[in-house]
C-alpha atoms as a PDB file:
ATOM      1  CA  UNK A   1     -17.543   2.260  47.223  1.00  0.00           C
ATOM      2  CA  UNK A   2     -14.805   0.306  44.872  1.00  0.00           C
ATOM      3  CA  UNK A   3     -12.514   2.435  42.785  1.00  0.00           C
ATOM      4  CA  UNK A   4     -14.533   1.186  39.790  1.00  0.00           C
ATOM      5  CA  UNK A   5     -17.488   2.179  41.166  1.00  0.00           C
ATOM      6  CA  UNK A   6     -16.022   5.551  41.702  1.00  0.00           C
ATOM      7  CA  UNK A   7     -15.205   5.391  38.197  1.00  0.00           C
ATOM      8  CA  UNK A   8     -18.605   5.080  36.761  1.00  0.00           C
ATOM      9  CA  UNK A   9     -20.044   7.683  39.385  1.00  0.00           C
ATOM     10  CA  UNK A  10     -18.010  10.472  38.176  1.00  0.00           C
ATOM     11  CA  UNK A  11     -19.338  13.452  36.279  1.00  0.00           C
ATOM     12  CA  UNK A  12     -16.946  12.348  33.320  1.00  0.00           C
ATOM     13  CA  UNK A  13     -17.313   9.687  30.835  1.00  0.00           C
ATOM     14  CA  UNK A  14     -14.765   7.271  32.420  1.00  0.00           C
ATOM     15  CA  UNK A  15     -13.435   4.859  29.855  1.00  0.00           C
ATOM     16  CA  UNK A  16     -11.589   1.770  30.373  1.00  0.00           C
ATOM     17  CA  UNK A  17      -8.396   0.975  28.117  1.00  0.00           C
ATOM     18  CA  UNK A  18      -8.948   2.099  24.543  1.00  0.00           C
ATOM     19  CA  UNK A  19      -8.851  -0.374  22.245  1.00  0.00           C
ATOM     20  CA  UNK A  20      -6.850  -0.660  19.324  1.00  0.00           C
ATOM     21  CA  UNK A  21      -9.946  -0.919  17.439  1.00  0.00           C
ATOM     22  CA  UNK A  22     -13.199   1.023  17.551  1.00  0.00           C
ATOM     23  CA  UNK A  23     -16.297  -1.138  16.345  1.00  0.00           C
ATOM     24  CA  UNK A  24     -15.872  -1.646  12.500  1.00  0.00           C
ATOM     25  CA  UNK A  25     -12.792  -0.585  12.054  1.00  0.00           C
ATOM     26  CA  UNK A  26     -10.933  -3.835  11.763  1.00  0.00           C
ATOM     27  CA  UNK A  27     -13.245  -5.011   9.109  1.00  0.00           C
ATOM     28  CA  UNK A  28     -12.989  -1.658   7.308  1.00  0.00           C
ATOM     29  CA  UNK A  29      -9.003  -2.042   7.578  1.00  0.00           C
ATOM     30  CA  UNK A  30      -9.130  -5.833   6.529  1.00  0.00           C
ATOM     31  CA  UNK A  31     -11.676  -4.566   3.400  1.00  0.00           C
ATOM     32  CA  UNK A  32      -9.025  -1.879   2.277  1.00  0.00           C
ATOM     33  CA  UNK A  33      -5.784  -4.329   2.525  1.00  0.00           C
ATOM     34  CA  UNK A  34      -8.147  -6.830   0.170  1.00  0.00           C
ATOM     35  CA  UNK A  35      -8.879  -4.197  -2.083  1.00  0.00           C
ATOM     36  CA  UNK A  36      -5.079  -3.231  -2.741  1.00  0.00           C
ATOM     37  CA  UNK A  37      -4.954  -7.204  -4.092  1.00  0.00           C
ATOM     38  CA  UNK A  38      -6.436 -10.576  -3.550  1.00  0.00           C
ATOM     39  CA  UNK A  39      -5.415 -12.014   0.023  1.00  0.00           C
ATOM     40  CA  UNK A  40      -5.155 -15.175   1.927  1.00  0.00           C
ATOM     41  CA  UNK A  41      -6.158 -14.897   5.187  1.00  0.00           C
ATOM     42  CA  UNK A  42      -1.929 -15.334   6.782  1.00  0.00           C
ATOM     43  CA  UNK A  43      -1.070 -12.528   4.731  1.00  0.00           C
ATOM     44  CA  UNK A  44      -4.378 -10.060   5.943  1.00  0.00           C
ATOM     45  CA  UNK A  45      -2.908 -10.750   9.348  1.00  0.00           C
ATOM     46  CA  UNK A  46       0.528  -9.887   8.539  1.00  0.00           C
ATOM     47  CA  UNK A  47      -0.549  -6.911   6.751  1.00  0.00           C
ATOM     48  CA  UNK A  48      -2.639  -5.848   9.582  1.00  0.00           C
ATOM     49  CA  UNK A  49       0.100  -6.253  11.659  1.00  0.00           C
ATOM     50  CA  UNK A  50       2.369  -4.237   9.336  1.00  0.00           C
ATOM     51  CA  UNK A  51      -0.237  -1.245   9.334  1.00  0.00           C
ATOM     52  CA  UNK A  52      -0.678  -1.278  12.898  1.00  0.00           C
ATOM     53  CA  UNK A  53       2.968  -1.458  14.275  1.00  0.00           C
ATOM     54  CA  UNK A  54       4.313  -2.386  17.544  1.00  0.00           C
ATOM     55  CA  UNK A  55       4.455  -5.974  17.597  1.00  0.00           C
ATOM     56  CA  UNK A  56       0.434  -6.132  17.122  1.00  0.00           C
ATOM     57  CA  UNK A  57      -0.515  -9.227  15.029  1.00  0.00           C
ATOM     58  CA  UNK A  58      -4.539 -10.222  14.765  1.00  0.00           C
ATOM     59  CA  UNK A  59      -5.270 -13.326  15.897  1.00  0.00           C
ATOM     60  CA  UNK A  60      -7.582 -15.741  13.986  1.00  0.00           C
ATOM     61  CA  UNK A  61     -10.223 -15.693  16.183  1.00  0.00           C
ATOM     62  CA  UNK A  62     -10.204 -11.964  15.167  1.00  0.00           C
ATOM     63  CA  UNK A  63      -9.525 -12.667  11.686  1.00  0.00           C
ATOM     64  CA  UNK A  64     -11.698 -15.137  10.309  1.00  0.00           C
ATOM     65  CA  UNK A  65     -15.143 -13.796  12.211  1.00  0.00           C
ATOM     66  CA  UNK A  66     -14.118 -10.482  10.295  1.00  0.00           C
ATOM     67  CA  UNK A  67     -13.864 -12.437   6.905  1.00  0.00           C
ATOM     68  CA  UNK A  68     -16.740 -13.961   7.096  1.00  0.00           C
ATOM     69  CA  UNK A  69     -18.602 -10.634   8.291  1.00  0.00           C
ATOM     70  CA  UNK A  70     -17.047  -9.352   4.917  1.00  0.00           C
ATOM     71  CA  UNK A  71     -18.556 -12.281   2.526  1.00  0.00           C
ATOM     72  CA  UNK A  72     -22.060 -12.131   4.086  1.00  0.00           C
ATOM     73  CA  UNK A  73     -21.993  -8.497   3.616  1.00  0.00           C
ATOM     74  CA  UNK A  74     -20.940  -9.128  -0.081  1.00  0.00           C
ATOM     75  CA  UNK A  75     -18.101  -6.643  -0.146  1.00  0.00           C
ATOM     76  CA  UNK A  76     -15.691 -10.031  -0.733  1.00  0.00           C
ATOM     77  CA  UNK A  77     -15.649 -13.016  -2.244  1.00  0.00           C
ATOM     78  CA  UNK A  78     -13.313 -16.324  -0.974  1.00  0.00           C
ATOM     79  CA  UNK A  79     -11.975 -18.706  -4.604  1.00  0.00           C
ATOM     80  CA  UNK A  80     -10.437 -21.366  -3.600  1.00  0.00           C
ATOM     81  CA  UNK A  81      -7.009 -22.326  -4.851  1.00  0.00           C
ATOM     82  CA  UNK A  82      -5.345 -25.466  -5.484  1.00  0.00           C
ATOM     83  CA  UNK A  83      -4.233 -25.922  -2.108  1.00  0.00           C
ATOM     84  CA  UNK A  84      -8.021 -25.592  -0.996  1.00  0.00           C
ATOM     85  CA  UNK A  85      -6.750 -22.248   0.464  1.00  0.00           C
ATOM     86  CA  UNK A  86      -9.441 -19.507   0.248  1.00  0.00           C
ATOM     87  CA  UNK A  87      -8.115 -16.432  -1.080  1.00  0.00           C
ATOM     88  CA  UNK A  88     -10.265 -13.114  -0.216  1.00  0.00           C
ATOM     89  CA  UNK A  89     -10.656 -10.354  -3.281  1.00  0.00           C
ATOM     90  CA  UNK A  90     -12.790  -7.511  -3.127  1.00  0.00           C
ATOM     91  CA  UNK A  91     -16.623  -7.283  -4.827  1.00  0.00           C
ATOM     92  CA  UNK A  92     -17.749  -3.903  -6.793  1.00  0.00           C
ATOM     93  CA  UNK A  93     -19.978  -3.724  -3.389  1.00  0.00           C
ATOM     94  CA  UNK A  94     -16.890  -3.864  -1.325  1.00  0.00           C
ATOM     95  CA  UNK A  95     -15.326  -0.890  -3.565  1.00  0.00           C
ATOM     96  CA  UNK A  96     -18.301   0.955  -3.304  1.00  0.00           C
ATOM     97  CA  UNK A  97     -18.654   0.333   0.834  1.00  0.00           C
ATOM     98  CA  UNK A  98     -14.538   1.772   0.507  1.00  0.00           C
ATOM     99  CA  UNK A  99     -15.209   4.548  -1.475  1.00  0.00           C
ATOM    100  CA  UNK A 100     -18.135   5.732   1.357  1.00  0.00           C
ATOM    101  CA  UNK A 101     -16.432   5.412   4.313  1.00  0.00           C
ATOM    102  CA  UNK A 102     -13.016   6.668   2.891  1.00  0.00           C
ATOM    103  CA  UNK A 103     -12.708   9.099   5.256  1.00  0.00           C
ATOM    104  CA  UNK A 104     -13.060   6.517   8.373  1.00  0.00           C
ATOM    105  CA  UNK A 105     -10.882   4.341   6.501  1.00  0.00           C
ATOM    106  CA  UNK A 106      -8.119   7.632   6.364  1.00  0.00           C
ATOM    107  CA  UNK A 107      -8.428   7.997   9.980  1.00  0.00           C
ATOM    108  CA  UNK A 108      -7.568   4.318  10.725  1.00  0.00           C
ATOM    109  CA  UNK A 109      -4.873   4.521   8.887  1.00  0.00           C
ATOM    110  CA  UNK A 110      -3.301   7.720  10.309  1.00  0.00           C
ATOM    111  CA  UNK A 111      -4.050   7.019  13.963  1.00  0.00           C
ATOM    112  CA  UNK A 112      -2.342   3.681  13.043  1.00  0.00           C
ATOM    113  CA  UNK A 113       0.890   5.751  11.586  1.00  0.00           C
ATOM    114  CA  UNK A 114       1.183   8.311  14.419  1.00  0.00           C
ATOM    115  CA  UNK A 115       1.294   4.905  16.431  1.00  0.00           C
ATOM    116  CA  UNK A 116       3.723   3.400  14.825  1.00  0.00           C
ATOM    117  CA  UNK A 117       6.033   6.474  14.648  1.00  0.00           C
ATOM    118  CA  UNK A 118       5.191   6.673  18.347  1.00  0.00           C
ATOM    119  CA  UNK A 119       6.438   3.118  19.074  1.00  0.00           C
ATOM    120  CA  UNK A 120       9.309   3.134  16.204  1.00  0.00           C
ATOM    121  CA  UNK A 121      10.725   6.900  16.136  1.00  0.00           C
ATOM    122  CA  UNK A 122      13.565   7.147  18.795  1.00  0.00           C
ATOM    123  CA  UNK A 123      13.579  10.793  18.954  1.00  0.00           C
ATOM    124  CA  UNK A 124       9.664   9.488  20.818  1.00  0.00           C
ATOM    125  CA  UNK A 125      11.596   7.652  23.316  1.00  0.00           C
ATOM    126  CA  UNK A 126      10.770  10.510  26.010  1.00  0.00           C
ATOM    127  CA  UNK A 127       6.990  10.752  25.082  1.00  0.00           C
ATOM    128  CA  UNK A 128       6.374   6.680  24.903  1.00  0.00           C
ATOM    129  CA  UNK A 129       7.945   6.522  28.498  1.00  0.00           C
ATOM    130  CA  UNK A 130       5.912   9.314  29.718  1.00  0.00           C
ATOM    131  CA  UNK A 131       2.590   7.452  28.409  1.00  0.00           C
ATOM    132  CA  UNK A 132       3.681   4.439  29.513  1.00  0.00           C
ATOM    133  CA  UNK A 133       4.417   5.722  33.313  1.00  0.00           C
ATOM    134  CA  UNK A 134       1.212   7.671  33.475  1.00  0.00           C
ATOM    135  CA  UNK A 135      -0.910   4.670  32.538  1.00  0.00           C
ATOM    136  CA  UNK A 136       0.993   1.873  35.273  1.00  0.00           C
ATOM    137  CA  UNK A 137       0.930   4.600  37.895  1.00  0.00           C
ATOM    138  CA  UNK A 138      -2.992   5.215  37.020  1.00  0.00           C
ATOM    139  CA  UNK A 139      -2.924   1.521  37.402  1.00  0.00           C
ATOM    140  CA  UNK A 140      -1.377   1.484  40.750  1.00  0.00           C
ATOM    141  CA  UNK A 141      -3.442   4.226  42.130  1.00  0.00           C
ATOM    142  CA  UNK A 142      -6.750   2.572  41.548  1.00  0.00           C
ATOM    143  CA  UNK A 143      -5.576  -0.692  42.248  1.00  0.00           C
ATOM    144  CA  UNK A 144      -4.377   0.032  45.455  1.00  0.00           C
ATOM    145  CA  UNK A 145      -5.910   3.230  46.666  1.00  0.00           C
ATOM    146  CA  UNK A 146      -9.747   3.974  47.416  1.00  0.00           C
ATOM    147  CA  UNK A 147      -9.942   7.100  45.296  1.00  0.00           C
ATOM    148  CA  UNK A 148     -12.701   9.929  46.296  1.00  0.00           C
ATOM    149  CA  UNK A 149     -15.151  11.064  43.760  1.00  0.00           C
ATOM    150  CA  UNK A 150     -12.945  14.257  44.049  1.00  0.00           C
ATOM    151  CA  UNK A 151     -10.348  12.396  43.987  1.00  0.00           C
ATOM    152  CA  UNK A 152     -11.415  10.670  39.993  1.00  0.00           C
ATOM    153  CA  UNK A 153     -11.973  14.294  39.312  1.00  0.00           C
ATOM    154  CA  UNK A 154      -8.540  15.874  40.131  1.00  0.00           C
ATOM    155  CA  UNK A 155      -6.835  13.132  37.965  1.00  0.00           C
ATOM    156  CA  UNK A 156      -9.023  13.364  35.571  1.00  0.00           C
ATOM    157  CA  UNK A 157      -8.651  17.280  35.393  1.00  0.00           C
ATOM    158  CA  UNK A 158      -4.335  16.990  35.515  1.00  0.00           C
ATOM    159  CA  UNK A 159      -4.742  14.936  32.567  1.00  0.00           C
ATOM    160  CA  UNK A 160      -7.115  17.249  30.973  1.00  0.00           C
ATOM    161  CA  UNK A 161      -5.095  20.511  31.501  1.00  0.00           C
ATOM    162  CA  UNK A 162      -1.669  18.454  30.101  1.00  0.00           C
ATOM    163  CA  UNK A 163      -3.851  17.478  26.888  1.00  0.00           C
ATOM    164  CA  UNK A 164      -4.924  20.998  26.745  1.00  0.00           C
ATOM    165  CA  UNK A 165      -1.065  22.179  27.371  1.00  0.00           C
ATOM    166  CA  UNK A 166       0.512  20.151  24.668  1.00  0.00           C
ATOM    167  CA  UNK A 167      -2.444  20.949  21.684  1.00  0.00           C
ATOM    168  CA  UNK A 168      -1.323  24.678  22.193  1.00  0.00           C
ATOM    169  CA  UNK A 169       2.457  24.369  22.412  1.00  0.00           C
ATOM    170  CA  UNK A 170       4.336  26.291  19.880  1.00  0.00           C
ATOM    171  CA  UNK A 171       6.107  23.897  17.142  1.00  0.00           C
ATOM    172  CA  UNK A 172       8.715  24.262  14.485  1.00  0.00           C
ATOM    173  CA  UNK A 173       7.520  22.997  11.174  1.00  0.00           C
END
């Protein structure tokens, strides 16, 4: 049995590599950087960029599907300028699709902000190295080891009781 077999077998939910963005969320990000003005598309992916941090920049092929999601949907609308450049404002629809998912829209942007102060904060030097070792030698392990079902659990479990750990350590506010 592979090690990504092994992964799908266990008792857990095994997940791959999170990505940056859970389904929607991009095009609820890209709808609330419209709505704070009108946008052409370069400057969405710059400000996307800007609100995730660490060197992330959209690429096209992420940006435009997610435009045109957003003018189907009716929540914007493209005018196009003098240069023949579209430029993206918001609709009352899109305001009123903001306004009811304003509290998935607050938690993109504050996973976002712990992320960048993660990546940007030196005194998070220590705990950005740590992350970063865990995940390459996770990496290593199943790449080059044939882990047990037991195996997948006891990893699993380590990581568990350290998330557990650092939610009840003691902080000064």
């Amino acid at each position: 049995m592979s090690n990504s077999d092994l992964l799908a077998a266990s008792d857990s939910p095994a997940k791959t590599r999170k990505r940056l963005f859970e389904a929607g969320h991009m095009k609820l990000l890209v709808l609330h950087l419209i709505s704070q003005a009108p946008k052409f598309s370069y400057d969405i992916i710059k400000d996307v960029g800007v609100v995730v941090g660490g060197g992330y920049s959209p690429s096209t092929g992420t940006i435009y599907p997610t435009l045109n999601y957003l003018e189907e949907q009716q929540y914007i609308h493209a005018e196009l300028n003098t240069d023949d450049r579209k430029r993206y404002s918001i609709t009352e629809h899109g305001i009123q699709h903001l306004v009811a998912e304003k509290a998935t829209v607050d938690k993109i942007l504050c996973r976002f902000d712990t992320r960048k102060q993660i990546h940007n904060d030196e005194q998070y030097v220590d705990i950005k190295r740590a992350m970063e070792n865990l995940k390459a030698s996770l990496r290593i392990k199943i790449q080059h080891c044939e882990l047990t079902p037991e195996q997948v659990y006891a990893i699993a479990e380590k990581i568990d009781q350290a998330a557990v750990e650092i939610s009840r350590m003691e902080v000064s506010q």
